[in-house]
Protein backbone atom coordinates (compact mmCIF):
# COMPACT_ATOMS: atom_id res chain seq x y z
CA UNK A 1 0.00 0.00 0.00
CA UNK A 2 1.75 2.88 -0.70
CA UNK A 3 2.29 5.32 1.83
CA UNK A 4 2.11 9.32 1.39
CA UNK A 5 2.51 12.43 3.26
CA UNK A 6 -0.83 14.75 3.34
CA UNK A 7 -0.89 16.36 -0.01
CA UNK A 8 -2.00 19.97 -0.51
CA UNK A 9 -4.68 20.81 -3.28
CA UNK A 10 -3.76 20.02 -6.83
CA UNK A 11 -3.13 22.74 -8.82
CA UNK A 12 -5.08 23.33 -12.12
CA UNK A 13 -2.70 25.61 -14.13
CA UNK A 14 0.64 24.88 -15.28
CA UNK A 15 1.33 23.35 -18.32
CA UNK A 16 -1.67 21.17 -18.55
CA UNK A 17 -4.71 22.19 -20.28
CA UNK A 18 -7.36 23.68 -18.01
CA UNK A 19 -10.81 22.13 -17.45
CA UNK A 20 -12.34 25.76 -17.94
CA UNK A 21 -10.72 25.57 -22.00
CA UNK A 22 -12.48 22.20 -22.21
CA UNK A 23 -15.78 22.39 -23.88
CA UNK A 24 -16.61 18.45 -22.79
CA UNK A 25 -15.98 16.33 -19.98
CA UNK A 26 -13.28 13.93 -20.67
CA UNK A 27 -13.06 10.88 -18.90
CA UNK A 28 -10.66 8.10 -18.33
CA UNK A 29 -12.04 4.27 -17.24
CA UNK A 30 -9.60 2.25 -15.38
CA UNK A 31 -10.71 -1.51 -15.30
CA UNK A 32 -12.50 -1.09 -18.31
CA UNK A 33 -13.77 -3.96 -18.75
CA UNK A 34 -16.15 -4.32 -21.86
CA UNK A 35 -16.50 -0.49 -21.90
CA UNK A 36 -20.00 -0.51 -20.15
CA UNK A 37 -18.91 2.33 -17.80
CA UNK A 38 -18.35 4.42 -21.33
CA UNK A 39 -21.20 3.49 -22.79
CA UNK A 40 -23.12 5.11 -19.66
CA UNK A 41 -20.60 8.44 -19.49
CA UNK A 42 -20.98 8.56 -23.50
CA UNK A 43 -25.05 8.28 -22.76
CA UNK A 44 -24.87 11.83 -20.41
CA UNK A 45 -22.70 13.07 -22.64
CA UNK A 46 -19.25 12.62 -21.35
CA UNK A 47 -16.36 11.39 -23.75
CA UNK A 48 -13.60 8.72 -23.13
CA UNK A 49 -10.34 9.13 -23.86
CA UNK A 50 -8.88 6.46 -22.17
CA UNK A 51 -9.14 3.34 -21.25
CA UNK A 52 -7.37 0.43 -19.59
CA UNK A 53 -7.87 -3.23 -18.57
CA UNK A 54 -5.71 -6.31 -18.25
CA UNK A 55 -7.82 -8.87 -19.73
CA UNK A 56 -7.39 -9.17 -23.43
CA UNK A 57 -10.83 -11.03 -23.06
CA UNK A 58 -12.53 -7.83 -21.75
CA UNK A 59 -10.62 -6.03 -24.81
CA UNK A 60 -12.09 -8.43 -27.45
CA UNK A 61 -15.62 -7.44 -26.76
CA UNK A 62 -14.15 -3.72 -25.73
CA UNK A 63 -13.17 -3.09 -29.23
CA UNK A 64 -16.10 -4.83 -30.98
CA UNK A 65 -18.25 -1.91 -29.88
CA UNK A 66 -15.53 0.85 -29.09
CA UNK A 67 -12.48 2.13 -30.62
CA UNK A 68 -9.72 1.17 -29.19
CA UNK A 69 -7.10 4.04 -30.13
CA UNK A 70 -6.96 5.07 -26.73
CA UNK A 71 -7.19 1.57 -25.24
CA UNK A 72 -4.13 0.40 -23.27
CA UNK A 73 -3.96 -3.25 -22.33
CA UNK A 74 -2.20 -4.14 -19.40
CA UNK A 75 -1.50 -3.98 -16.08
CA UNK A 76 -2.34 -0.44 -13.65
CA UNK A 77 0.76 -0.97 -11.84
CA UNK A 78 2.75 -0.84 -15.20
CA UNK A 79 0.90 2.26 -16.66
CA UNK A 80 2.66 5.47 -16.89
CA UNK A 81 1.09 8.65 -16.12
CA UNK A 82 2.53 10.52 -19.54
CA UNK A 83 0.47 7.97 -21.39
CA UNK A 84 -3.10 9.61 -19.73
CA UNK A 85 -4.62 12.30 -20.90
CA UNK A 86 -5.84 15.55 -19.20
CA UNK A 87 -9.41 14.30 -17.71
CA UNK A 88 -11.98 15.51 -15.88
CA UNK A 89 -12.85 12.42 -14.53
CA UNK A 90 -11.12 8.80 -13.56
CA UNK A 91 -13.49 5.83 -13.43
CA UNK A 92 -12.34 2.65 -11.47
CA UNK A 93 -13.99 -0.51 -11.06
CA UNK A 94 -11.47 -2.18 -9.44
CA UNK A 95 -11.84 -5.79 -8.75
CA UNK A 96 -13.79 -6.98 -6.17
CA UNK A 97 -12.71 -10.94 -5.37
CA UNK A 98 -10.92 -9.92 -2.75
CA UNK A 99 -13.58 -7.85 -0.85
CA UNK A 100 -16.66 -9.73 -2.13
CA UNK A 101 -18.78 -12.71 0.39
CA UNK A 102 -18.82 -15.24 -1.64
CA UNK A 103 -14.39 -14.32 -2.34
CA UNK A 104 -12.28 -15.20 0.46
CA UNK A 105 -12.15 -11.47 2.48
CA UNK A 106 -8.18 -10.47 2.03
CA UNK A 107 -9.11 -6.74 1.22
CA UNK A 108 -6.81 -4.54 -0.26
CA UNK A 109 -3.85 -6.28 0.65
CA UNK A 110 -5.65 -9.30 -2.01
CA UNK A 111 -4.29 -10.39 -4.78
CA UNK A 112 -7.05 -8.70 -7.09
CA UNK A 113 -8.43 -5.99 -5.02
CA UNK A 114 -4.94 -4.47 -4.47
CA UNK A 115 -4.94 -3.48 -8.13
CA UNK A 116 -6.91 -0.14 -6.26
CA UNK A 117 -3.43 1.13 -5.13
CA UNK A 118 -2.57 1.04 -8.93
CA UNK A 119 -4.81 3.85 -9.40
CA UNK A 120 -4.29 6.06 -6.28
CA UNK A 121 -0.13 5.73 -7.53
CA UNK A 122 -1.04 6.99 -10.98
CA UNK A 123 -3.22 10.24 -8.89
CA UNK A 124 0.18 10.57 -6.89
CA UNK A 125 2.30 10.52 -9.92
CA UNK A 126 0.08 13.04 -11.87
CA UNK A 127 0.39 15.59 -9.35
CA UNK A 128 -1.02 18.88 -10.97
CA UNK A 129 -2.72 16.88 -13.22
CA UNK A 130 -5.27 15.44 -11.34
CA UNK A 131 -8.85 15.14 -12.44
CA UNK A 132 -11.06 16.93 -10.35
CA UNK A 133 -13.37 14.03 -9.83
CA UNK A 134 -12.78 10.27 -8.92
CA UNK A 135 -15.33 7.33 -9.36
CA UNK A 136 -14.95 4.10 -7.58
CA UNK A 137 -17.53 1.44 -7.93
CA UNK A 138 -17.10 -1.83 -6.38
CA UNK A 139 -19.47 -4.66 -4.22
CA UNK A 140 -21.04 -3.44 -1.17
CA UNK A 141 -18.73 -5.78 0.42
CA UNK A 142 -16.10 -3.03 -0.02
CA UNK A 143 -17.88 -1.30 3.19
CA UNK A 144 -17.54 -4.37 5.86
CA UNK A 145 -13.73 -5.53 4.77
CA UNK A 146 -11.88 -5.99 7.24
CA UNK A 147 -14.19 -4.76 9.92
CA UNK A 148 -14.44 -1.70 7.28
CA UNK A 149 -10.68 -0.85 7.72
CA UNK A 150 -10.25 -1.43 3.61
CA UNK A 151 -12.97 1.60 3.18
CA UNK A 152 -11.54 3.70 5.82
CA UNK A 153 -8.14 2.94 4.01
CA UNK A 154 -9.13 3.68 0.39
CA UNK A 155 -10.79 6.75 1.55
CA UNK A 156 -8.51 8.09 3.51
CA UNK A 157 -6.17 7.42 0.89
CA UNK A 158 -8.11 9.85 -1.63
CA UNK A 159 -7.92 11.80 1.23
CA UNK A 160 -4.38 12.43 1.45
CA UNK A 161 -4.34 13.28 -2.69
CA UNK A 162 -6.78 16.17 -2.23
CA UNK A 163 -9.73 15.01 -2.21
CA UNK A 164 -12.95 14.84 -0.21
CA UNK A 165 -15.10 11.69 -0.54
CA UNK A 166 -19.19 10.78 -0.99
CA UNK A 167 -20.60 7.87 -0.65
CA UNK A 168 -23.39 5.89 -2.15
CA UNK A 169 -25.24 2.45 -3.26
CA UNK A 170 -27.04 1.91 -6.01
CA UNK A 171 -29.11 -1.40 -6.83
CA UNK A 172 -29.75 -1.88 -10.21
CA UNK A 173 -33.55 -3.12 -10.25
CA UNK A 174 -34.15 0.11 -9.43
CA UNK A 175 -33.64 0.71 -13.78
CA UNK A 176 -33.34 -3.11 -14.60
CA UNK A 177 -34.66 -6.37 -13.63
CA UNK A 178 -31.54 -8.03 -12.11
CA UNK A 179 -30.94 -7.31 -8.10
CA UNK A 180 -27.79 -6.00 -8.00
CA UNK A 181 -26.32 -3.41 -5.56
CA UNK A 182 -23.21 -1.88 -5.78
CA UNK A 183 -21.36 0.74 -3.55
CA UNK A 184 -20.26 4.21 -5.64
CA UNK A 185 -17.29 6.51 -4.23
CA UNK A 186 -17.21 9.95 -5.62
CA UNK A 187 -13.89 11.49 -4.63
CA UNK A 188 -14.06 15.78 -5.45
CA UNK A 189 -11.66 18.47 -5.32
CA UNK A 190 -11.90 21.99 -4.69
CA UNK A 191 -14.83 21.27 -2.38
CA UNK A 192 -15.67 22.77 1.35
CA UNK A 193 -16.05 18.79 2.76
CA UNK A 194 -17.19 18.03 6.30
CA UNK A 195 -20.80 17.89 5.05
CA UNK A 196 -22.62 15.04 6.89
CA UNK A 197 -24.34 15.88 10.20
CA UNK A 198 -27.46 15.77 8.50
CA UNK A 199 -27.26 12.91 6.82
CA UNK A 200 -30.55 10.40 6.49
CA UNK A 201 -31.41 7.30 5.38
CA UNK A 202 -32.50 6.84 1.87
CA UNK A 203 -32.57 4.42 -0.65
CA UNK A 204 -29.03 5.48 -1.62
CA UNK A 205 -27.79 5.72 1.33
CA UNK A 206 -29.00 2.61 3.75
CA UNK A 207 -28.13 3.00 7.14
CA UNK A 208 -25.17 0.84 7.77
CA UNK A 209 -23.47 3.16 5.30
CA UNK A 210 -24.52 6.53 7.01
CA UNK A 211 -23.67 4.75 10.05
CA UNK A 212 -20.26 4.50 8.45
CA UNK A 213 -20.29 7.84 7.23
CA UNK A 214 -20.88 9.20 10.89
CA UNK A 215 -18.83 7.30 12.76
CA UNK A 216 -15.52 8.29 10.66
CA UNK A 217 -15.20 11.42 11.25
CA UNK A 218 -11.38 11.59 10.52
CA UNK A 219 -12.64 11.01 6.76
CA UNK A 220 -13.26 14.36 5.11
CA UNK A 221 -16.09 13.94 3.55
CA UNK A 222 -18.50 16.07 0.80
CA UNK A 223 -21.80 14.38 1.13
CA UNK A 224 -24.05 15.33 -1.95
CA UNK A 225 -27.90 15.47 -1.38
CA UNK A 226 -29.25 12.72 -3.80
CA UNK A 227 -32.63 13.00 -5.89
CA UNK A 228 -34.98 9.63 -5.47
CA UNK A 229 -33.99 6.73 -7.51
CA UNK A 230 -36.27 5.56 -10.17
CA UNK A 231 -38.91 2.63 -10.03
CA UNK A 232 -38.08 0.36 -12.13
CA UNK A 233 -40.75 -0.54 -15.20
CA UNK A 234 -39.48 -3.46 -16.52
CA UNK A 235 -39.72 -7.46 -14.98
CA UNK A 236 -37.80 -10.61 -16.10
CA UNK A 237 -40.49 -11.33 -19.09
CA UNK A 238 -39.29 -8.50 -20.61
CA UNK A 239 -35.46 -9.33 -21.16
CA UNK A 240 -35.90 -13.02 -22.22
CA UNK A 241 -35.43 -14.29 -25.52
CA UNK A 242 -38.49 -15.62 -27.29
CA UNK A 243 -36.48 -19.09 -28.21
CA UNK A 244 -38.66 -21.47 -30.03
CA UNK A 245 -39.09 -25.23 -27.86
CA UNK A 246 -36.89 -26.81 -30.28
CA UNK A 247 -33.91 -24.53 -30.38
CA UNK A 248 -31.02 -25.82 -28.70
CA UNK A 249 -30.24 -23.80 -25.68
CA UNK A 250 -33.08 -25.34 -23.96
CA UNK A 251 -31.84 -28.37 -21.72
CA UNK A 252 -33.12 -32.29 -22.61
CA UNK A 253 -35.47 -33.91 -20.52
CA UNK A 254 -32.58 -35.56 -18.30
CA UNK A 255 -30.63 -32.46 -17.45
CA UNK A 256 -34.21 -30.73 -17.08
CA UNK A 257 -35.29 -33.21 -14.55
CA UNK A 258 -32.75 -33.21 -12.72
CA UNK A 259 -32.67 -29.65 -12.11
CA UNK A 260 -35.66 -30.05 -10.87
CA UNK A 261 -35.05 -32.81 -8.73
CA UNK A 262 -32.24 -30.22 -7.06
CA UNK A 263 -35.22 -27.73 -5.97
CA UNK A 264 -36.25 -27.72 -2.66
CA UNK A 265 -39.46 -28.34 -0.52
CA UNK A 266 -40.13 -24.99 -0.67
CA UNK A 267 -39.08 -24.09 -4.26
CA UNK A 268 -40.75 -27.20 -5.88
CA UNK A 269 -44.01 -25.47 -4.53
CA UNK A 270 -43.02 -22.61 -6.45
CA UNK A 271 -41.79 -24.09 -9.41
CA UNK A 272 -45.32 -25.96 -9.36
CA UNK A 273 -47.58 -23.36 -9.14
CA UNK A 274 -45.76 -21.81 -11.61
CA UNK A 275 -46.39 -25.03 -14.04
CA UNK A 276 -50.13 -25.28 -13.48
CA UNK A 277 -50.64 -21.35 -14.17
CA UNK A 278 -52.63 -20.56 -17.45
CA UNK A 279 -50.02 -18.91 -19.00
CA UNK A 280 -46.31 -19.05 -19.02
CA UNK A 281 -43.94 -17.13 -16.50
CA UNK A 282 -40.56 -16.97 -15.72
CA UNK A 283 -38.22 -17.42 -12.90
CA UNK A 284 -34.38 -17.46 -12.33
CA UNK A 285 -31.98 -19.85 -10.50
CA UNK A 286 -28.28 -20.67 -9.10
CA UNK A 287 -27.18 -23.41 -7.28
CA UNK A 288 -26.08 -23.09 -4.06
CA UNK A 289 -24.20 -25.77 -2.00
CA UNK A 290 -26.84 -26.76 0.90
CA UNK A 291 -26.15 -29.18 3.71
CA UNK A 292 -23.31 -30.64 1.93
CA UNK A 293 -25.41 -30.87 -1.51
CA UNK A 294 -25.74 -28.52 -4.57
CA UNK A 295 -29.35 -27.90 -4.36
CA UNK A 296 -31.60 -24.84 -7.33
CA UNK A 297 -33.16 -22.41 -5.91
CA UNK A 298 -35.47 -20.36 -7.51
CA UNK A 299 -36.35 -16.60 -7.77
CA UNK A 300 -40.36 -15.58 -8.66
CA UNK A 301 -40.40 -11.82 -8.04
CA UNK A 302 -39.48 -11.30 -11.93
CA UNK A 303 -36.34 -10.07 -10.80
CA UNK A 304 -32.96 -11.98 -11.89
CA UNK A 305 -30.32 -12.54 -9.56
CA UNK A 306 -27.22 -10.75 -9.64
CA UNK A 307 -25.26 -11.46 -12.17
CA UNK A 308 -21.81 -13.53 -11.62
CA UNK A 309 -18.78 -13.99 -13.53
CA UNK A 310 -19.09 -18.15 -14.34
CA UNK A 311 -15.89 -19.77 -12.27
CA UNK A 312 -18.17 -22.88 -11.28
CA UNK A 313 -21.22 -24.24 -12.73
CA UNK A 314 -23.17 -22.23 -9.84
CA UNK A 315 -21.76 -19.24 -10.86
CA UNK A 316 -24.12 -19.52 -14.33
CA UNK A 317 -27.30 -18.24 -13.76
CA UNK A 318 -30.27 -20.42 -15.04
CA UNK A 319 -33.92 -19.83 -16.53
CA UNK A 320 -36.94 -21.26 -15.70
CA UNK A 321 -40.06 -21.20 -17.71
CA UNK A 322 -43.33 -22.74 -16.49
CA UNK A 323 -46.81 -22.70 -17.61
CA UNK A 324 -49.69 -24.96 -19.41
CA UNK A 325 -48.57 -27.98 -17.43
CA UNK A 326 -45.13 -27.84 -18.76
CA UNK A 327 -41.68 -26.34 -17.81
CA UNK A 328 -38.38 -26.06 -19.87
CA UNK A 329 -34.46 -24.86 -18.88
CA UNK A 330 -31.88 -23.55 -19.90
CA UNK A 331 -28.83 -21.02 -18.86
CA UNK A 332 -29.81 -17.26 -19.79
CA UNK A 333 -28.20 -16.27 -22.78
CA UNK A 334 -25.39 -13.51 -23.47
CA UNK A 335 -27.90 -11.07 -24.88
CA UNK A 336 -30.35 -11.73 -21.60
CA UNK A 337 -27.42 -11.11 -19.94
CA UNK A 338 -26.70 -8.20 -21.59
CA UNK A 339 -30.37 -6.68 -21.37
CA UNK A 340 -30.13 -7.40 -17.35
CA UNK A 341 -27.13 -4.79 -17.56
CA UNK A 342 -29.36 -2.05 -19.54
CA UNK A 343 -27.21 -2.72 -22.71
CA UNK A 344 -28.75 -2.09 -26.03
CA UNK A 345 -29.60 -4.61 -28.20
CA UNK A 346 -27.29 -3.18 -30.79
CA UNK A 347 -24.44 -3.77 -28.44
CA UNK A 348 -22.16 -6.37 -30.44
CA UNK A 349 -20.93 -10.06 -28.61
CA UNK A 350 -19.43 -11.71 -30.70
CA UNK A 351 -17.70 -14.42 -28.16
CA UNK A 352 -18.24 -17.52 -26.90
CA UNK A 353 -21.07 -17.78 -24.10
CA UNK A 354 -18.63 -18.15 -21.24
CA UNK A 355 -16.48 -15.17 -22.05
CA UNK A 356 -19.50 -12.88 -22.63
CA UNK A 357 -20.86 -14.36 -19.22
CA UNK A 358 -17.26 -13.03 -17.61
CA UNK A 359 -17.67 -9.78 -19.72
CA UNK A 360 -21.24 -8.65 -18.40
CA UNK A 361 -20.98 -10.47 -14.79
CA UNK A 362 -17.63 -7.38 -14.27
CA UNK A 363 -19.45 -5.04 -15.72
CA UNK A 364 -21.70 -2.48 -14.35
CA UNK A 365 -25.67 -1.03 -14.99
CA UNK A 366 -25.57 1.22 -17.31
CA UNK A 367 -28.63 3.31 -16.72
CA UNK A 368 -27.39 2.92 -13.09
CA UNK A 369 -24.24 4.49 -14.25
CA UNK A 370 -25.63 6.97 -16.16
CA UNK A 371 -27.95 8.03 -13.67
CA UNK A 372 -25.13 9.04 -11.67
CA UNK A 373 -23.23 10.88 -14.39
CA UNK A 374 -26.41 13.15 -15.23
CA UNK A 375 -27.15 13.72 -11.53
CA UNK A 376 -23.96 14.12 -9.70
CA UNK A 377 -20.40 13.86 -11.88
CA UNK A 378 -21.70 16.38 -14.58
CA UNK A 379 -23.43 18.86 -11.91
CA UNK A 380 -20.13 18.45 -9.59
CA UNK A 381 -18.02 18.98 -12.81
CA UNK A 382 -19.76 22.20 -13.63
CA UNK A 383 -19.17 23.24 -9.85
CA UNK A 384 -15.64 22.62 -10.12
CA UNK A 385 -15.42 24.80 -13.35
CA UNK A 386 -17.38 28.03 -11.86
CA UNK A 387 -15.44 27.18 -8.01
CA UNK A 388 -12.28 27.61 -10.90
CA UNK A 389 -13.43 30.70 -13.03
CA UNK A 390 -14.49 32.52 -9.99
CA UNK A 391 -10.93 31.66 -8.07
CA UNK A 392 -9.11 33.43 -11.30
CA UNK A 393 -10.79 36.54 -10.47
């Protein structure tokens, strides 16, 4: 972890170009992934001028829908700060195996999750070139690690490179039918900070995480007031491919059955009255490891689980499809998958199932992501402009 003395403010002049000469917000992604974090920014109207990831996987399906002149695969550790552009902004969705449940809890100091102090060296190396704004996104896991010592860390961390700190969790069936919540760190400069004794509980903002907020005071915060989150119009029926009985991705009768001999008590009720309905519906499933066994369980709220990246059969997540005194399954598909994430239909994969599975399973909502850019990084960014203009004076 690299260690730093308190830094002062970044300055915004020398020989880099100003933010107030920019006429558009220029971002950089770190992590990139499959470029779902641009496609959101390029949504609000944001551009990308950089990007980086390690996984030439990621980069495959990257530059089948993005160009990749700016792309630079490899690791964060290895980058150099001359090859990044002036930016506004620096987006990060640094792995999370390492602070996840289901990984095995070794923080920051993991193998994976450590990649974060690969970003905050580039921020130390770029000095006066520092973006104004900062974007984590990670698990909510991120907020217990380590008895939440890997938060305080990371934040504390931004901290020290001039920046105050916001916090916030999004779940993703709040724009898309797939439950998936995820913990957002916008890191600002050239902001008062210390705003949180009035922080309440909201839908962003749950209460173990203002709990968080208020007991670390040492932290200097910027907490920024948050309009409601959107209700969600959309259930599982409406991301599913309309595949005929006969086509292929639908399991035989053996595998079939004995998926369904893997249900439980309780979910062979459901998966029953879902089979002697009038008309047909649609549930999701993983396996789970219960009691020593790998039992199904299903999901009927016509949400999807969150989707995984697929290191172990349970990892894949599995459709159900019941009705008329008949049932079929099958695994959900890389477009279903891809729908579940807010991506367009015109969004190319043009992979193999398991790497677009890996793909979408790292990758983040977009609407979620966008939602963020129009309400909070472009408002901040234009505060950060006139807080500029006005110091100049």
């Amino acid at each position: 972890m690299p260690k730093q003395e308190n830094e002062p403010m970044a300055s915004r002049n020398g020989n880099r170009t100003t933010a107030k000469a920019r006429r558009s917000h220029v971002a950089a992604e770190f992590f990139a992934g499959i470029g779902l974090v641009r496609l959101a920014l390029e949504r609000a109207g944001w551009k990308v001028a950089f990007a980086n990831d390690i996984d030439p996987r990621k980069e495959e399906m990257y530059a089948a829908n993005f160009s990749t002149e700016d792309f630079c695969l490899g690791d964060i550790h290895q980058l150099s700060e001359q090859d990044i552009p002036d930016c506004d902004l620096f987006t990060a969705s640094f792995p999370c195996n390492d602070l996840s449940i289901a990984g095995a809890w070794e923080g920051l100091s993991g193998k994976e999750s450590s990649a974060f102090w690969g970003l905050v060296d580039i921020l130390h190396r770029m000095q006066s070139r520092r973006p104004p704004l900062v974007m984590l996104e990670n698990v909510v896991g991120f907020l217990q690690s380590n008895g939440g010592k890997d938060f305080e860390t990371a934040l504390l961390a931004l901290n020290r490179l001039g920046y105050c700190v916001d916090a916030f969790i999004l779940n993703a069936s709040h724009w898309v039918p797939q439950s998936r919540a995820r913990l957002f760190v916008v890191a600002k400069q050239l902001d008062g900070g210390d705003r949180y004794e009035l922080l309440a509980e909201s839908d962003s903002r749950p209460r173990p995480l203002v709990q968080f907020i208020c007991s670390h005071p040492s932290i200097r915060w910027s907490i920024q007031p948050l309009p409601a989150l959107p209700q969600r119009k959309t259930t599982l029926v409406d991301i599913v491919e309309d595949l005929p009985d006969d086509d292929p991705n639908w399991w035989n009768e053996e595998r079939s059955k004995y998926f369904f001999s893997q249900l439980s008590e309780r979910h062979l009720a459901a998966a029953q009255r879902m089979i002697d309905g009038q008309t047909f519906q649609y549930a999701t499933a993983f396996r789970r490891v219960r009691y020593g066994r790998s039992m199904a369980e299903l999901r009927t709220d016509g949400i999807a689980g969150c989707l995984r990246t697929p290191r172990g059969g349970s990892g894949r997540q599995i459709l159900f499809k019941a009705g008329k005194g008949k049932y079929q399954v099958r695994l959900l598909t890389a477009r279903e998958c891809a729908r579940l994430q807010g991506v367009p239909d015109d969004f190319v994969i043009n992979v193999p199932l398991n790497q677009a599975l890996f793909g979408f399973g790292d990758a983040v909502c977009v609407p979620a992501v966008e939602w963020i850019a129009r309400n909070y990084l472009t408002p901040a960014m234009k505060s950060f402009l006139h807080t500029a203009a006005e110091s100049t004076k």
